[in-house]
C-alpha atoms as a PDB file:
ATOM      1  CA  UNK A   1      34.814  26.463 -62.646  1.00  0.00           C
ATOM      2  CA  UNK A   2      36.546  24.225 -59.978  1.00  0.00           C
ATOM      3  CA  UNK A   3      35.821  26.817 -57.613  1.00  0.00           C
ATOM      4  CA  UNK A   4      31.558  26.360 -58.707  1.00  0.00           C
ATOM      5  CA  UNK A   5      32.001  22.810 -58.503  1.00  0.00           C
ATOM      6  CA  UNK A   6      33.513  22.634 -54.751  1.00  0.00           C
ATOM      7  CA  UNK A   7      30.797  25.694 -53.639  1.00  0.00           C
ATOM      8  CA  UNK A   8      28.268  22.922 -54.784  1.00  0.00           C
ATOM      9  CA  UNK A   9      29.502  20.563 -53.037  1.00  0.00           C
ATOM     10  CA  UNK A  10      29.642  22.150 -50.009  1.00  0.00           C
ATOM     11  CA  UNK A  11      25.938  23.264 -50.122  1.00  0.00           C
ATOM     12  CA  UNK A  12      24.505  19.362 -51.486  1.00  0.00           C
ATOM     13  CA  UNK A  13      26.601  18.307 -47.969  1.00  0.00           C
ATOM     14  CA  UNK A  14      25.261  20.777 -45.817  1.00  0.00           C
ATOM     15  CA  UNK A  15      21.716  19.995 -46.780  1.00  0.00           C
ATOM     16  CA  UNK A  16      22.181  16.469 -45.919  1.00  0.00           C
ATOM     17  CA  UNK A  17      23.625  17.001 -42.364  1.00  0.00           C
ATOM     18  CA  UNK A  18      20.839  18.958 -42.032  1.00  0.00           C
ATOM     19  CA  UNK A  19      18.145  16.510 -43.495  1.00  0.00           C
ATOM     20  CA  UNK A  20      19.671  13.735 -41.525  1.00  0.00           C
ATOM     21  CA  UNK A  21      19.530  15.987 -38.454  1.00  0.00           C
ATOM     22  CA  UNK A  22      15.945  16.612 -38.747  1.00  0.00           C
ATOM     23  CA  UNK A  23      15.102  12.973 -39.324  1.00  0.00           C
ATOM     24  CA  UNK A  24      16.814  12.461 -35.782  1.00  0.00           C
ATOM     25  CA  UNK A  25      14.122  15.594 -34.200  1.00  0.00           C
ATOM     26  CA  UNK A  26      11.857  13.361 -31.569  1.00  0.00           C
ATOM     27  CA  UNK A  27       8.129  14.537 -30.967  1.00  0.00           C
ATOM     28  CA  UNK A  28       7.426  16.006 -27.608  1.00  0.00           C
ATOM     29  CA  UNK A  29       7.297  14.159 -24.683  1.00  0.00           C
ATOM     30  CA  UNK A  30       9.504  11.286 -26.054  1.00  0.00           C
ATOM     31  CA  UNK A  31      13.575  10.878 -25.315  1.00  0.00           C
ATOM     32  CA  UNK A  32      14.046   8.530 -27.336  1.00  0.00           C
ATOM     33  CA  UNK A  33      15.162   5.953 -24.414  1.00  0.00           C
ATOM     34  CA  UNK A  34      13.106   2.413 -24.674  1.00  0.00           C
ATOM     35  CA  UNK A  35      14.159   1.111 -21.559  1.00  0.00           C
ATOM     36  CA  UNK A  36      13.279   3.914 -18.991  1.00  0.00           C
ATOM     37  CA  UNK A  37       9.370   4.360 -19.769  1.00  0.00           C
ATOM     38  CA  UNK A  38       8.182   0.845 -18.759  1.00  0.00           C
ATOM     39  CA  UNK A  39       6.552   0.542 -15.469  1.00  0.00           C
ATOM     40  CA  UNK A  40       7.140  -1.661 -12.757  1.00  0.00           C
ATOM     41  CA  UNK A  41       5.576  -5.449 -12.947  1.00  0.00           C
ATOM     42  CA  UNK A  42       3.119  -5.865 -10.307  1.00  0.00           C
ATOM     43  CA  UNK A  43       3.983  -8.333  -7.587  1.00  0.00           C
ATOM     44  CA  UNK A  44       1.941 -11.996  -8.197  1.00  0.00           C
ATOM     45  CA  UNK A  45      -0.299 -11.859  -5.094  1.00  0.00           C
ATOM     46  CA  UNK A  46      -0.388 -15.494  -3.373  1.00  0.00           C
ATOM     47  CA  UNK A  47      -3.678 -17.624  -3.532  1.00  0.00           C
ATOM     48  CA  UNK A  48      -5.616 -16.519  -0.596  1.00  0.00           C
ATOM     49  CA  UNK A  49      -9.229 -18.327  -0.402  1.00  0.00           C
ATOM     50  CA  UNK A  50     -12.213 -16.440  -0.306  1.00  0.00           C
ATOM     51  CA  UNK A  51     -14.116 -15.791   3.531  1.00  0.00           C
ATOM     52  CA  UNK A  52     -17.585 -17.296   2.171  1.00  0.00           C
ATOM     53  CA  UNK A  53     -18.135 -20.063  -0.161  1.00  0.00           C
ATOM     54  CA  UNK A  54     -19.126 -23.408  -0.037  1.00  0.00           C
ATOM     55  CA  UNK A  55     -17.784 -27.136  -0.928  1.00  0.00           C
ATOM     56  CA  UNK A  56     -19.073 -30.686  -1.786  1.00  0.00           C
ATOM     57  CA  UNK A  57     -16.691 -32.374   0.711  1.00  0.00           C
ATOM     58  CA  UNK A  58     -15.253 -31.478   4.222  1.00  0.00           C
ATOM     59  CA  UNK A  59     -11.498 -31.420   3.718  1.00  0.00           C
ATOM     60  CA  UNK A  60      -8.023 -30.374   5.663  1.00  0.00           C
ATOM     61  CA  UNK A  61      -6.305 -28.946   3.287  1.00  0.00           C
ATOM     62  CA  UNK A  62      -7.073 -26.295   0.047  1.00  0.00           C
ATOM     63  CA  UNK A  63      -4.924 -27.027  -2.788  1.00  0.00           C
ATOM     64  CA  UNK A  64      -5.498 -24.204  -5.379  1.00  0.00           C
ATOM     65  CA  UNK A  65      -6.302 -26.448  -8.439  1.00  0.00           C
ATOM     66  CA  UNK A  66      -9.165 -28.124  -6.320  1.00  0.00           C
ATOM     67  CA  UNK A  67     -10.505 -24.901  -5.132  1.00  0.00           C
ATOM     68  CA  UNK A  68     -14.191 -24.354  -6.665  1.00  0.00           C
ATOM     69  CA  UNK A  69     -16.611 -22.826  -4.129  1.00  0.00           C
ATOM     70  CA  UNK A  70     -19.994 -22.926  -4.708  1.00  0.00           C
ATOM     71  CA  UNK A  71     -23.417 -20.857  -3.735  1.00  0.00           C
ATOM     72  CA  UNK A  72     -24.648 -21.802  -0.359  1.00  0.00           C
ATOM     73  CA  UNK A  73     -27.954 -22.100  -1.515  1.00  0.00           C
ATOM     74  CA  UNK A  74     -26.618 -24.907  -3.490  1.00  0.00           C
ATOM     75  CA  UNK A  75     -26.330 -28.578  -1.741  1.00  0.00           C
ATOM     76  CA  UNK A  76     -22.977 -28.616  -0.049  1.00  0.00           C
ATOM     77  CA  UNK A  77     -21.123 -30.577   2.769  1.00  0.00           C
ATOM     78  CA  UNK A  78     -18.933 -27.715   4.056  1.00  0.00           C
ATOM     79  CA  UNK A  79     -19.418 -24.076   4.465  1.00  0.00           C
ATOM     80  CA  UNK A  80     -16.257 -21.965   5.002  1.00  0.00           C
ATOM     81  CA  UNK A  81     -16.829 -18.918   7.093  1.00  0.00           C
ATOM     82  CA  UNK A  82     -13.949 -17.223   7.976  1.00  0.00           C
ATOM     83  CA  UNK A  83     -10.242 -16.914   6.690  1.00  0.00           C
ATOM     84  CA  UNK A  84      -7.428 -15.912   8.802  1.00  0.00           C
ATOM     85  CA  UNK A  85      -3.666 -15.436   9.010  1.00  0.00           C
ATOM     86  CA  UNK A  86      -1.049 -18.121  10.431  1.00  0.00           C
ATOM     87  CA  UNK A  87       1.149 -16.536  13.323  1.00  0.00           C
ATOM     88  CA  UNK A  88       5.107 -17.015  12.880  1.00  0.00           C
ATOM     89  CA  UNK A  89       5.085 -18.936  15.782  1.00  0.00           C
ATOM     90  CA  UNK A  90       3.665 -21.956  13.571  1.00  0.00           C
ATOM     91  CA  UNK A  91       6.512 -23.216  12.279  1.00  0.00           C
ATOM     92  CA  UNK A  92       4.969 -26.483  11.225  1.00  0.00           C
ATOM     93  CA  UNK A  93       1.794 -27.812   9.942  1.00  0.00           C
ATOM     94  CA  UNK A  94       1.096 -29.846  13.386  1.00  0.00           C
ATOM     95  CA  UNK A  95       1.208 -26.691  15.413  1.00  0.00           C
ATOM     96  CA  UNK A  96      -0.645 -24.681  12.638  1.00  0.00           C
ATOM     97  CA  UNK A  97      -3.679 -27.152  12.923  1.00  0.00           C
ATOM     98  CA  UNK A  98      -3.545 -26.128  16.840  1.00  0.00           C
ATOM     99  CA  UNK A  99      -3.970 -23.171  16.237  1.00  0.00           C
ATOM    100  CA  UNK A 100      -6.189 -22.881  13.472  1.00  0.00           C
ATOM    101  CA  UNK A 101      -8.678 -25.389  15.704  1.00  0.00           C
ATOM    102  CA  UNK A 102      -8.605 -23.047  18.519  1.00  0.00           C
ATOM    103  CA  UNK A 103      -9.343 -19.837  16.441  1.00  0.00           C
ATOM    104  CA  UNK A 104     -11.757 -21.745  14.580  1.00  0.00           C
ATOM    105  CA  UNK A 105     -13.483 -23.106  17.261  1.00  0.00           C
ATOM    106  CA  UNK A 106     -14.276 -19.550  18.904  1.00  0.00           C
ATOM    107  CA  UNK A 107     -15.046 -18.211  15.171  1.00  0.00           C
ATOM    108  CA  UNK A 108     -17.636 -21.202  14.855  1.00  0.00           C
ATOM    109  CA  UNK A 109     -19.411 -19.850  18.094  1.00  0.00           C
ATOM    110  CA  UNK A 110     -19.785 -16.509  16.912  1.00  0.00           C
ATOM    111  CA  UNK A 111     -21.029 -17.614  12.960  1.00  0.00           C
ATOM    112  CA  UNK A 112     -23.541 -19.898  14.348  1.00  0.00           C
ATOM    113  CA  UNK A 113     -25.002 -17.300  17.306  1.00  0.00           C
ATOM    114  CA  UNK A 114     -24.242 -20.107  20.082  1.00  0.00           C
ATOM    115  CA  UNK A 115     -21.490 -22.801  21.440  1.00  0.00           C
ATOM    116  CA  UNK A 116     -20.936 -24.688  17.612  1.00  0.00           C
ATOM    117  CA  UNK A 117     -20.272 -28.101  19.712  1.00  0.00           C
ATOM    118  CA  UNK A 118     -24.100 -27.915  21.467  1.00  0.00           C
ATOM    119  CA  UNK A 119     -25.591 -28.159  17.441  1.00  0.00           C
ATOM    120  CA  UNK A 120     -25.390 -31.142  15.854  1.00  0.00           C
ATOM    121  CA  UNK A 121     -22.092 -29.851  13.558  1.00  0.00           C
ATOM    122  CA  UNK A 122     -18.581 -30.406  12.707  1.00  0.00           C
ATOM    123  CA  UNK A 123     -15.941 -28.460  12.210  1.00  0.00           C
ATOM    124  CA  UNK A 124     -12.935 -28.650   9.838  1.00  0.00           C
ATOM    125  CA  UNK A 125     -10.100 -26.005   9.955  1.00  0.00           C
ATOM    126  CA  UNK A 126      -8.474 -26.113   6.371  1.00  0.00           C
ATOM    127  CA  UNK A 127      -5.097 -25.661   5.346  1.00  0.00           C
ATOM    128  CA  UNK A 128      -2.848 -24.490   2.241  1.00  0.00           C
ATOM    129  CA  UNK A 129      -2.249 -27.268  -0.012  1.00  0.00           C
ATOM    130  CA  UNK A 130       1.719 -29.090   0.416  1.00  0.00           C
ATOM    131  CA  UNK A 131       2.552 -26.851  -2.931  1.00  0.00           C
ATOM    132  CA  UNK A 132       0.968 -23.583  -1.036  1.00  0.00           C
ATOM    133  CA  UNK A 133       2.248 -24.512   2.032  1.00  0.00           C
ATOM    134  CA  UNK A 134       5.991 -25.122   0.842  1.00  0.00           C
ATOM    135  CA  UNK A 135       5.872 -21.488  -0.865  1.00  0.00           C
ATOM    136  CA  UNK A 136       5.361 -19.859   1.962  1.00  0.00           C
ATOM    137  CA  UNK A 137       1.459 -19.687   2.704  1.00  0.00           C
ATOM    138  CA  UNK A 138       0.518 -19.235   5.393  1.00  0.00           C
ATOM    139  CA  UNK A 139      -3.325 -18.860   6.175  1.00  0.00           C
ATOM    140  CA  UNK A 140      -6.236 -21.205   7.458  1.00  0.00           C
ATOM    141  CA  UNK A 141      -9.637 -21.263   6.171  1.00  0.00           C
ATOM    142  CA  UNK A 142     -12.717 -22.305   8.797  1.00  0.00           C
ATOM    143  CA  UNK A 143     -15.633 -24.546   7.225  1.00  0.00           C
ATOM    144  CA  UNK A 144     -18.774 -25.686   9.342  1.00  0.00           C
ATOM    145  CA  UNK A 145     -20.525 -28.831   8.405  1.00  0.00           C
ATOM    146  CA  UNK A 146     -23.693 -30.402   9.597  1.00  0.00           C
ATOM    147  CA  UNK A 147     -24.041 -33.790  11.270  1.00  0.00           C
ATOM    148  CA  UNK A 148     -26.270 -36.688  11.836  1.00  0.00           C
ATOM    149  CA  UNK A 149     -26.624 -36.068  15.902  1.00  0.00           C
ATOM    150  CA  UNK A 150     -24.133 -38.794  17.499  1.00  0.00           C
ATOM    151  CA  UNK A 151     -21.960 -38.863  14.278  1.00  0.00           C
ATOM    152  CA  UNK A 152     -19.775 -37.227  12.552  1.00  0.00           C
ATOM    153  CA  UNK A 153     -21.049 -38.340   9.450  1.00  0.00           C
ATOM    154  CA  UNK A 154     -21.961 -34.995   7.498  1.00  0.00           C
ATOM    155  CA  UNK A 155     -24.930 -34.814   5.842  1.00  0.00           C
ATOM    156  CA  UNK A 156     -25.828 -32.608   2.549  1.00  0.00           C
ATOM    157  CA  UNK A 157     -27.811 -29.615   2.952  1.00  0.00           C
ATOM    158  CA  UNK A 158     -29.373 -26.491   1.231  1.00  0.00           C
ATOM    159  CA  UNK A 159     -28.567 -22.717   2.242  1.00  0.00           C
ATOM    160  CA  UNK A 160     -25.898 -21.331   5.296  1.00  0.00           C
ATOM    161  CA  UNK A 161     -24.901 -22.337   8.816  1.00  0.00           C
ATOM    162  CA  UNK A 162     -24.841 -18.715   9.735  1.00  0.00           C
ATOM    163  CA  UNK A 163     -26.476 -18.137  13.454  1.00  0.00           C
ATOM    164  CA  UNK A 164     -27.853 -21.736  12.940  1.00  0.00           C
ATOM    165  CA  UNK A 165     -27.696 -21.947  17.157  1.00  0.00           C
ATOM    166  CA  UNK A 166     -30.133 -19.037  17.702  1.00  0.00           C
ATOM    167  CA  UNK A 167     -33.912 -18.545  17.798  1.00  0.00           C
ATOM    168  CA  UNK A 168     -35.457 -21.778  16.550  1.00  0.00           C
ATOM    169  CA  UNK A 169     -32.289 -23.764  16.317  1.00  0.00           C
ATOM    170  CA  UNK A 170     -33.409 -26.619  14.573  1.00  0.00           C
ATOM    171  CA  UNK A 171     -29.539 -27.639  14.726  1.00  0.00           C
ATOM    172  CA  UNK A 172     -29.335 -27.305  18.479  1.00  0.00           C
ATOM    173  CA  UNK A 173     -29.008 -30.352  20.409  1.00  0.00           C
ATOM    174  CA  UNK A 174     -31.849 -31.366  22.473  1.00  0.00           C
ATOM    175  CA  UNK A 175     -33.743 -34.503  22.917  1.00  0.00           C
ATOM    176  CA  UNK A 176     -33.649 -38.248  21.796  1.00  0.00           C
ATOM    177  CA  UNK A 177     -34.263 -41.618  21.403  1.00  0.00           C
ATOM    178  CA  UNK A 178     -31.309 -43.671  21.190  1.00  0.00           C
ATOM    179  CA  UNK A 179     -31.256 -47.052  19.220  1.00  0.00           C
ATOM    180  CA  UNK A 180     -28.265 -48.630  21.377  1.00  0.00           C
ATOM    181  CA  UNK A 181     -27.029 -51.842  21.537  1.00  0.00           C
ATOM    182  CA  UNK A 182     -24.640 -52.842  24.133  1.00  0.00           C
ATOM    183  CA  UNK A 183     -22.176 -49.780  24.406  1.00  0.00           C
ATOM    184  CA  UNK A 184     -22.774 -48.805  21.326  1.00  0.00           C
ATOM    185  CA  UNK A 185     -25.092 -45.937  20.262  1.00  0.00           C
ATOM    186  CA  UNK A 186     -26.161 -46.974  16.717  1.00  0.00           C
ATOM    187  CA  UNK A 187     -28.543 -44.012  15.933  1.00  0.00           C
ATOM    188  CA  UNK A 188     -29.649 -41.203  17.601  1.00  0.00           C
ATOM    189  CA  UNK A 189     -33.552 -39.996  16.374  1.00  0.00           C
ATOM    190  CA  UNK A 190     -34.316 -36.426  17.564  1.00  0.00           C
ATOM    191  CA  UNK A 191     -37.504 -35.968  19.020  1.00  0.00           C
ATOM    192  CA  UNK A 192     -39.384 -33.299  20.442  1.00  0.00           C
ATOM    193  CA  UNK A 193     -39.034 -32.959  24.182  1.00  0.00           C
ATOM    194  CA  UNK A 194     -42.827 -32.881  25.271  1.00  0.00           C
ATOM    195  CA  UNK A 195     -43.018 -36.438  22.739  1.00  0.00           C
ATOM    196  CA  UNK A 196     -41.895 -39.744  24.405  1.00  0.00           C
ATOM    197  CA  UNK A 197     -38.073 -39.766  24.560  1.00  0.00           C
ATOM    198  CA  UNK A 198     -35.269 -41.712  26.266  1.00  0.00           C
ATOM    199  CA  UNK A 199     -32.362 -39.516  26.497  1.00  0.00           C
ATOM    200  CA  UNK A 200     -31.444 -35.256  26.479  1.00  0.00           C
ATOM    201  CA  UNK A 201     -28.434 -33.126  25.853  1.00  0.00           C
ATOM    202  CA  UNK A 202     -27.398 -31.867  29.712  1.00  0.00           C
ATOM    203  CA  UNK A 203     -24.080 -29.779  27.941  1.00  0.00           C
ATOM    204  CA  UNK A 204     -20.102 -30.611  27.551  1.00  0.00           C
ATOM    205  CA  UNK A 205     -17.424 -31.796  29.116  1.00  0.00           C
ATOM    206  CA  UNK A 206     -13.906 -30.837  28.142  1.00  0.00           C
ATOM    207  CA  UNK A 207     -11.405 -34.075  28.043  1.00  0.00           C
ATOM    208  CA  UNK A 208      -7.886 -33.365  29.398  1.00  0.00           C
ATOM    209  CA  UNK A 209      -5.658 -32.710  27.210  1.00  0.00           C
ATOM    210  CA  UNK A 210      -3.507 -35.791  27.767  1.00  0.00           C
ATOM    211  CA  UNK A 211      -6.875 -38.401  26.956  1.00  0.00           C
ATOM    212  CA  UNK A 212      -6.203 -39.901  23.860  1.00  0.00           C
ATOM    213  CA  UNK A 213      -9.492 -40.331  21.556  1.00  0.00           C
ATOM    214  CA  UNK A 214      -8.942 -44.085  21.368  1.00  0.00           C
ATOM    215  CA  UNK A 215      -9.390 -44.557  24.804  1.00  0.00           C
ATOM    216  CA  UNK A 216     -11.840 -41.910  26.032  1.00  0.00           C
ATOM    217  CA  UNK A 217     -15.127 -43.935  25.919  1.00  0.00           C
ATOM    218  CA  UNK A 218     -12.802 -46.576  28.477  1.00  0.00           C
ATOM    219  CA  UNK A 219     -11.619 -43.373  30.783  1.00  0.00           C
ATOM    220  CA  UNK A 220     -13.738 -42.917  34.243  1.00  0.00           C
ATOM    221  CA  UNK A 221     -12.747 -38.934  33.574  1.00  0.00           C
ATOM    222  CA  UNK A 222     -15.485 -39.450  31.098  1.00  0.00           C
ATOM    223  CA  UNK A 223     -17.870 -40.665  33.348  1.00  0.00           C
ATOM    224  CA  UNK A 224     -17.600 -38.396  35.948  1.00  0.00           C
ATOM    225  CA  UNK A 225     -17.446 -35.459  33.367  1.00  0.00           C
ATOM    226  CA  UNK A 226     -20.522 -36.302  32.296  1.00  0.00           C
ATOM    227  CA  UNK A 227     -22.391 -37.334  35.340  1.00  0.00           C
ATOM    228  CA  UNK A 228     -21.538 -33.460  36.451  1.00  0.00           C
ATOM    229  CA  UNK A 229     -23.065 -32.026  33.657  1.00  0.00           C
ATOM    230  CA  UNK A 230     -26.269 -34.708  33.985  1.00  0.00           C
ATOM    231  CA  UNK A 231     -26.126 -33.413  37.356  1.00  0.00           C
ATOM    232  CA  UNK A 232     -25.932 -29.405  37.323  1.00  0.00           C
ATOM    233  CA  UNK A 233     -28.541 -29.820  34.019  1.00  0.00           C
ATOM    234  CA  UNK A 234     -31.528 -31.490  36.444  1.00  0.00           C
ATOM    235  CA  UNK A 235     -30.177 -29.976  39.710  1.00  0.00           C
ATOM    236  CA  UNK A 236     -30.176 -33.340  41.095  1.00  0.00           C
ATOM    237  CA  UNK A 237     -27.013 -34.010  43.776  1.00  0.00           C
ATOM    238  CA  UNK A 238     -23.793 -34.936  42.259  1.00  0.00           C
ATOM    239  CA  UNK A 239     -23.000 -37.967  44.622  1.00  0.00           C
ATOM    240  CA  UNK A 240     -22.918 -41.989  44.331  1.00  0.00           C
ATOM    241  CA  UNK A 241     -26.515 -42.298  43.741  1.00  0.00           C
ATOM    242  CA  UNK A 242     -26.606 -40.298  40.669  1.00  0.00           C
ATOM    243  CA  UNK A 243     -25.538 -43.724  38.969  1.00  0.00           C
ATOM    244  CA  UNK A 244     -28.967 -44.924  40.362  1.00  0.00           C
ATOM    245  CA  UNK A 245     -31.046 -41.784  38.900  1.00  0.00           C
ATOM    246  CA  UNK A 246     -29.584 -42.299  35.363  1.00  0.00           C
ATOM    247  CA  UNK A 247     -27.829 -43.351  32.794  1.00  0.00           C
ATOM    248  CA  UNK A 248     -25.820 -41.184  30.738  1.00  0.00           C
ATOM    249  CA  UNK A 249     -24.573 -41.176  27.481  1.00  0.00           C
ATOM    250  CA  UNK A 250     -21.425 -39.106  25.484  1.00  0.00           C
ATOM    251  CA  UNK A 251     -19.906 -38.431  22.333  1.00  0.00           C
ATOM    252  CA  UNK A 252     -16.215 -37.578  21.816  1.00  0.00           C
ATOM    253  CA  UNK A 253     -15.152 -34.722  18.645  1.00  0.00           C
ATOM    254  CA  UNK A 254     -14.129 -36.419  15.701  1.00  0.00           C
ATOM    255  CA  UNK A 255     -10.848 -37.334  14.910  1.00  0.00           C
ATOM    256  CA  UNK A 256     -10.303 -34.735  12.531  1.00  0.00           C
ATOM    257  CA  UNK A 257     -11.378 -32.383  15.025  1.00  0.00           C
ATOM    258  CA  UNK A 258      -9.360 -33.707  18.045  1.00  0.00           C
ATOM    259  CA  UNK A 259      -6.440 -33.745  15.959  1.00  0.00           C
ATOM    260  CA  UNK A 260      -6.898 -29.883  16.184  1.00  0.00           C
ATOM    261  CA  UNK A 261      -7.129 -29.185  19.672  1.00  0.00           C
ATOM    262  CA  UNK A 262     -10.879 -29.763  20.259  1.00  0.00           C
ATOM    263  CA  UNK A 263     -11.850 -31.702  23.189  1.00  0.00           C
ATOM    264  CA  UNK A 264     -15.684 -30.686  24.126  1.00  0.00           C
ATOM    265  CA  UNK A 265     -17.334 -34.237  24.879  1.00  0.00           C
ATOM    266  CA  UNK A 266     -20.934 -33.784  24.619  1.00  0.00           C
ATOM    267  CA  UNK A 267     -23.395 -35.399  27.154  1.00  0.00           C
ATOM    268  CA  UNK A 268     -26.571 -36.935  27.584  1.00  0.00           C
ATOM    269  CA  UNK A 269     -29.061 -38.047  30.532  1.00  0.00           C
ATOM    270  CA  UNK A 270     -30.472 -41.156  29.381  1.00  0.00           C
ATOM    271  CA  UNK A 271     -33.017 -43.116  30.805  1.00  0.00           C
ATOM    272  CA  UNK A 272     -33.191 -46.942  29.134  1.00  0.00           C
ATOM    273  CA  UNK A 273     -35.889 -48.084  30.653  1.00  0.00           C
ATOM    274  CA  UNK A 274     -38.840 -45.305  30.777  1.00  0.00           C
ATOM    275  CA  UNK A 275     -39.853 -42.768  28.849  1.00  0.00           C
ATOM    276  CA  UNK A 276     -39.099 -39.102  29.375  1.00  0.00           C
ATOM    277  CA  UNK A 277     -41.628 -36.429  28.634  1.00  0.00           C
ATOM    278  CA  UNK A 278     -40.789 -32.752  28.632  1.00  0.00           C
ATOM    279  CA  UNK A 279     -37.036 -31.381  29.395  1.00  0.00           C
ATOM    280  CA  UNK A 280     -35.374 -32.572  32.467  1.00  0.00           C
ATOM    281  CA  UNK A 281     -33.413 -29.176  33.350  1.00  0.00           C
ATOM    282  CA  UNK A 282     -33.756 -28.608  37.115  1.00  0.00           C
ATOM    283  CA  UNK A 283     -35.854 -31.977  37.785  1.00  0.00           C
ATOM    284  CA  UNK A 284     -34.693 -32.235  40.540  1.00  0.00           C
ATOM    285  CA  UNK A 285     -35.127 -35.802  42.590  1.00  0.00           C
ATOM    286  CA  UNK A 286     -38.625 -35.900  42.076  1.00  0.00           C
ATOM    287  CA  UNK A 287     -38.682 -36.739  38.357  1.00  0.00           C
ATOM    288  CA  UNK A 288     -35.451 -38.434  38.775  1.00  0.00           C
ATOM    289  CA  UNK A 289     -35.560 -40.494  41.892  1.00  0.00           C
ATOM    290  CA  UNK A 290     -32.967 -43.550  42.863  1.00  0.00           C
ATOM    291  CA  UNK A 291     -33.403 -46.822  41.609  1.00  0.00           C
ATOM    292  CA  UNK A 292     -31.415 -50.036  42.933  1.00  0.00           C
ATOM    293  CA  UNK A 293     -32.863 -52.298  41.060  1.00  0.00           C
END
């Protein structure tokens, strides 16, 4: 009888090794290892704004919880237009606004269909926000604003900026009639050039790099600049007697925009005292003779 009892015994524990071995069995295609079938978190990609969008103010910098762009076809102030890459050679935010003027600036001709700084427009290269910035991003946006002509006040308008400079150009820069008093140009009215008009857009002059915006409207460079352009415009001779021909008028970039590099000074022929009909390019002395007096 012992001998029954221990064959029993044997069999009840070899039935449970092999019950508890088939509880153990795994289904195929699983090890049984947690740890080794996750995959790989993907990396957190940095803010990066979008090429095309537009904004209710004009502003330097992009910080990511102020960043709502907008339709175009909506009323905005700004239009951004192109987004590019910092090089490694801007190590700080005053030589990254150098050269985010200077590739915005060429960007701005090529958006617009015609030199940006001959429309009546403003441009605004934008940088990451001090939180972007400080972790490491490094890319500009470009936005393009419209101006009251003589200002850089920018003015709110409907749909894009995109080859604003070409065929009709309602934007382009033309002619005039000044409201000045003293040396001060309070308003500038566009008019159409065969209508009665006192002053005309002759092109730009680019300030030296060591003028400082403060003092340009006090600098001869500016006057001479100018009275060149006023002179290869209505092919008149570029000599002392130009100052008896005409007057001439000029406004500097805005600060914003010469604290990035951009130094196109745009000039105007201007005639105070009588009225101008039809453009003035190639005059010539006939239409603009010398006056002494």
């Amino acid at each position: 009888m012992p001998t029954v009892h221990r064959l029993r015994l044997f069999v009840l524990v070899a039935a449970l090794l092999t019950a508890l071995a088939g509880c153990g069995s795994k289904p195929a295609g699983i090890d049984g290892d947690l740890g080794d079938d996750w995959g790989q978190p993907g990396q957190v990609a940095p803010f990066r704004p979008a090429v095309h969008g537009c904004f209710d103010k004009m502003e330097a910098t992009a910080p990511l919880a102020q960043y709502a762009p907008f339709d175009c076809a909506e009323r905005h102030a700004a239009e951004s237009f192109y987004v590019g890459d910092l090089p490694r050679s801007a190590t700080n935010r005053d030589k990254a606004e150098l050269v985010a003027g200077a590739e915005c600036s060429k960007r701005a001709d090529g958006f617009t269909g015609g030199t940006w700084r001959t429309g009546a427009l403003r441009l605004q290269p934008v940088l990451p926000g001090p939180a972007g910035w400080s972790s490491g991003a490094r890319w500009f946006r470009c936005d393009l604003g419209q101006v009251e002509p003589g200002t850089d006040k920018v003015v709110s308008r409907g749909g894009t900026l995109k080859a604003a400079l070409t065929g009709a150009a309602p934007l382009m820069l033309r002619c005039f009639d000044p409201v000045v008093d003293g040396t001060n140009v309070k308003q500038m009215k566009p008019v159409a050039c065969d209508q009665p008009h006192h002053a005309e857009f002759t092109g730009l002059w680019d300030a030296p790099e060591d003028a400082a915006l403060i003092k340009l409207d006090d600098d001869s460079r500016m006057a001479k600049g100018c009275r060149t352009s006023i002179a290869v415009y209505a092919g008149v001779p570029n000599d002392g007697n130009l100052q008896y021909r005409a007057g001439w008028l000029a406004f500097a970039p805005s600060s914003s925009e010469w604290s990035v590099g951009i130094r196109a000074v745009q000039c105007f022929l201007w005639l105070a005292d009588e009225p101008m009909r039809g453009s003035y390019s190639g005059a010539g002395s006939g239409k603009l003779p010398i006056h002494y007096e």
